[in-house]
Protein backbone atom coordinates (compact mmCIF):
# COMPACT_ATOMS: atom_id res chain seq x y z
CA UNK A 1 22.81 42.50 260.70
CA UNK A 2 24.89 45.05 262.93
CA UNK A 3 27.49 47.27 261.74
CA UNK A 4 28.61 48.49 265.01
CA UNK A 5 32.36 48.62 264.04
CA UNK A 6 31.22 51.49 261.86
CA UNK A 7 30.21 55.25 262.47
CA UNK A 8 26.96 56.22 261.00
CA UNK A 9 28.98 58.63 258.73
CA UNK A 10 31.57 55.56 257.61
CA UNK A 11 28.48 53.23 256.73
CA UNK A 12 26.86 56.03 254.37
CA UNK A 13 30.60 55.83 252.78
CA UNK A 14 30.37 52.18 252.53
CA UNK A 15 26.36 52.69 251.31
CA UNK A 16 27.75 55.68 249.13
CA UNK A 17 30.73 53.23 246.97
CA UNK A 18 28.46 50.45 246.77
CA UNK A 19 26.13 52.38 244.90
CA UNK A 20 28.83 54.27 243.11
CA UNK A 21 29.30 50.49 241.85
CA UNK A 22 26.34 49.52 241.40
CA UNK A 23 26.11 51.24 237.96
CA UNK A 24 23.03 49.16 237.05
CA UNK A 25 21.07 49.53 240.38
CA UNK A 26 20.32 46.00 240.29
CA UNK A 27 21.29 45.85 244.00
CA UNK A 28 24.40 43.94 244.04
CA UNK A 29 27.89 44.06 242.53
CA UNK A 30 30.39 42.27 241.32
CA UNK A 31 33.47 40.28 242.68
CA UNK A 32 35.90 42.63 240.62
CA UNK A 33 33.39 45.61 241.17
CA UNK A 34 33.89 44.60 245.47
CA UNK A 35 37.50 44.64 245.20
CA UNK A 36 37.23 48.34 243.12
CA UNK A 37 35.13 48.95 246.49
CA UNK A 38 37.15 47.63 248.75
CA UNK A 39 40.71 49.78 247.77
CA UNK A 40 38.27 52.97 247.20
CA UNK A 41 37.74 52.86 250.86
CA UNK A 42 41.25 52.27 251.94
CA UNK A 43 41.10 48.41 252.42
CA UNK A 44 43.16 45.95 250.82
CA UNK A 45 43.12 42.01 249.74
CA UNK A 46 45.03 39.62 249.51
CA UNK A 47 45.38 37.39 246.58
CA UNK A 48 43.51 34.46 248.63
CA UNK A 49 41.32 36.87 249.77
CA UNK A 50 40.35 37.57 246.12
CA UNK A 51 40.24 33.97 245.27
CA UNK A 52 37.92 33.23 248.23
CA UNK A 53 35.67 36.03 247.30
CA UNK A 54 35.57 34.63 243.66
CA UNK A 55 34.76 31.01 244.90
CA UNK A 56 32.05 32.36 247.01
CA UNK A 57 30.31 34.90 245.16
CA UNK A 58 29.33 36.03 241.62
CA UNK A 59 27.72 39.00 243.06
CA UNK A 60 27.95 40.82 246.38
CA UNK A 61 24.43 42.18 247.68
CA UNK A 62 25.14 45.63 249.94
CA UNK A 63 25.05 43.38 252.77
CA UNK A 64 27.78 41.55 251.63
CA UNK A 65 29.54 44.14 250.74
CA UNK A 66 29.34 45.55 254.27
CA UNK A 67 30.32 42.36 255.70
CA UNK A 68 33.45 42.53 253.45
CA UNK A 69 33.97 46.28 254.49
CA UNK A 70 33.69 44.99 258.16
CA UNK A 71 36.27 42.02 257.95
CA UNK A 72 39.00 44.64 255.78
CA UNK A 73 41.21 47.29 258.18
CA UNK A 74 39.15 50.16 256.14
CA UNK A 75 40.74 53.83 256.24
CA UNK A 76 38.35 56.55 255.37
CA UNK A 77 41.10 58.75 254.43
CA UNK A 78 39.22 60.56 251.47
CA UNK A 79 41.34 61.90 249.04
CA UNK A 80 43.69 59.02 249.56
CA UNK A 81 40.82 56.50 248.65
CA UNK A 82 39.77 58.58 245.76
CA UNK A 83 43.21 58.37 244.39
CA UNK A 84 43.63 54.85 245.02
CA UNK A 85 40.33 54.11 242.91
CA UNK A 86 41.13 56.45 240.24
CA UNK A 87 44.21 54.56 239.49
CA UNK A 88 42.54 51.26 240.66
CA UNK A 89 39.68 51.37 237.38
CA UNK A 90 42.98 52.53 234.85
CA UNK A 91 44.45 49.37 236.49
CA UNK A 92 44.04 46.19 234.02
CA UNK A 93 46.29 43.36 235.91
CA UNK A 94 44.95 43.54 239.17
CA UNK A 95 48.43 43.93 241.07
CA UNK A 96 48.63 47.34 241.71
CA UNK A 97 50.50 48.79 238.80
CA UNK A 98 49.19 50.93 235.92
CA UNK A 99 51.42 51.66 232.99
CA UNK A 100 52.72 55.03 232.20
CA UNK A 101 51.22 55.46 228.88
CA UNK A 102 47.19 54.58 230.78
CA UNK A 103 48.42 56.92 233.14
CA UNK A 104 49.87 59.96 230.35
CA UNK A 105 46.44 59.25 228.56
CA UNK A 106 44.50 60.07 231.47
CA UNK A 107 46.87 63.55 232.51
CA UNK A 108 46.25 64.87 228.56
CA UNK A 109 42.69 64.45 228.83
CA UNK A 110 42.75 66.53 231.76
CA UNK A 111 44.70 68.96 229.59
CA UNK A 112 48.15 68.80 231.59
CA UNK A 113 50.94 69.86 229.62
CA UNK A 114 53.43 67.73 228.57
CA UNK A 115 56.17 68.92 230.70
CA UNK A 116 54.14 68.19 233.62
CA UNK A 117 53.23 64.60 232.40
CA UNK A 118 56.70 64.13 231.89
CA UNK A 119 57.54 65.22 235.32
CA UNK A 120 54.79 63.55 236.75
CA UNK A 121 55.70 59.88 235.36
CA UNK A 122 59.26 61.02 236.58
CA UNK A 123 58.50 61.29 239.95
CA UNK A 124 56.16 57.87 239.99
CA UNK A 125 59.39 56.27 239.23
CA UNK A 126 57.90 53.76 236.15
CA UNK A 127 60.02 50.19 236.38
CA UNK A 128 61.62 48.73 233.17
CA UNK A 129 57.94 47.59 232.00
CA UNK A 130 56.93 51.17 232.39
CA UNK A 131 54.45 49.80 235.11
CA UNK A 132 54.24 52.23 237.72
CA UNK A 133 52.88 51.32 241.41
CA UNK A 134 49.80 53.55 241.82
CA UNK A 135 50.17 53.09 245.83
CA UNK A 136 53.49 54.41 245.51
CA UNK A 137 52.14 57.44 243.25
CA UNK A 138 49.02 57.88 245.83
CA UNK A 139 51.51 58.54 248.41
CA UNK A 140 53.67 60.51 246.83
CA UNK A 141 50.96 62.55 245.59
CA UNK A 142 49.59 62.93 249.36
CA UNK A 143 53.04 63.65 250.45
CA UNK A 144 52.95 66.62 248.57
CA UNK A 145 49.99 67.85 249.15
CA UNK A 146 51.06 67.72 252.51
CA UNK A 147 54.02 70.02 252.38
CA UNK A 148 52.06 72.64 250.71
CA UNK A 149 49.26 72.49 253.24
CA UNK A 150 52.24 73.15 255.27
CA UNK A 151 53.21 76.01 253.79
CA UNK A 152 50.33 77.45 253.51
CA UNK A 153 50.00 77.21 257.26
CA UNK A 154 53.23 78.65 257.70
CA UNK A 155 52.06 81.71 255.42
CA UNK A 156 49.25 82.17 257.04
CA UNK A 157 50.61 82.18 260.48
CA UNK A 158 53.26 84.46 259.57
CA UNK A 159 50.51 86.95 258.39
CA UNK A 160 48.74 86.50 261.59
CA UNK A 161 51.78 87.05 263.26
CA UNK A 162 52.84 90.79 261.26
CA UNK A 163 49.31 91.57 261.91
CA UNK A 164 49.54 91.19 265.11
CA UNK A 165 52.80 92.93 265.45
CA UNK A 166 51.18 95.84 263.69
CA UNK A 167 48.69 96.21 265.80
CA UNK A 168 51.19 96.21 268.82
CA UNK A 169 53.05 98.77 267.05
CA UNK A 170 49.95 100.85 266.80
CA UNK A 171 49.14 100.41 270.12
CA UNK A 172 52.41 101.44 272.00
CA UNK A 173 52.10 104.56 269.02
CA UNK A 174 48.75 105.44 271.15
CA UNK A 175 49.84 105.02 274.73
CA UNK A 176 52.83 107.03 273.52
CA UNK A 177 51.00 109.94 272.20
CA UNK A 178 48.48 109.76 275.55
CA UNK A 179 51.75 110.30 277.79
């Protein structure tokens, strides 16, 4: 079977969450463990596509699973996938939503304080149900991290640039002096 759609670098990801699944190493996985799989690489599926995959398999051998991967739009964005199956395994409906308090549990065993919980379920903007989109939160969180990669950048080039100011500064100092 040919994976060509994938570099050799995406297919040890795909390799890589399949075993990450396969906690038993019996070499396969299941249905609800493929679609764990499936949004911790980036990919999505839709409800028929779930209900397909449950009418056709009990368990997904790696081959399967790779067949799966190769019919799914899969990003290999990493720390977005990571997110997205953190939240996916505190999810318990399957519809993309984990409630607050799953969520609070999981920031005080991390030892966040409780002003930054707070803040944090703030900003995921919980409905009425206290259900709070983990895509939503993912980006959000990405966002973010974005703007202070950003910033960092922008420090860092303004260091560059004193430095090299400095060393201007120094310079016209020396070809003053040699005059």
């Amino acid at each position: 079977m040919s994976f060509k759609d994938f570099t050799k670098e995406e297919q040890k990801k795909i390799k890589d969450m399949f075993n990450f699944l396969d906690k038993e190493n019996s070499g396969q996985i299941s249905t609800e463990e493929a679609q764990m799989g499936i949004i911790g690489l980036g990919g999505e599926l839709s409800k028929k596509e779930i209900t397909e995959l449950k009418n056709n398999y009990e368990f997904l051998k790696f081959e399967d699973f790779m067949d799966l991967c190769q019919k799914k739009k899969i990003d290999f964005n990493e720390l977005e996938n990571k997110l997205l199956l953190a939240f996916s395994l505190l999810e318990t409906n399957q519809k993309g939503f984990i409630n607050s308090s799953s969520l609070e549990n999981l920031l005080k065993n991390d030892k966040v304080s409780e002003s930054d919980i707070n803040k944090i379920i703030n900003e995921a903007k919980p409905d009425i149900n206290k259900n709070i989109d983990y895509k939503y939160l993912v980006k959000e969180i990405l966002e973010a991290n974005s703007d202070d990669d950003d910033e960092e950048e922008e420090e860092e080039n303004e260091i560059v640039k004193n430095d090299n100011e400095s060393e201007n500064n120094k310079e016209k100092e020396n070809n003053s002096l040699d005059d």
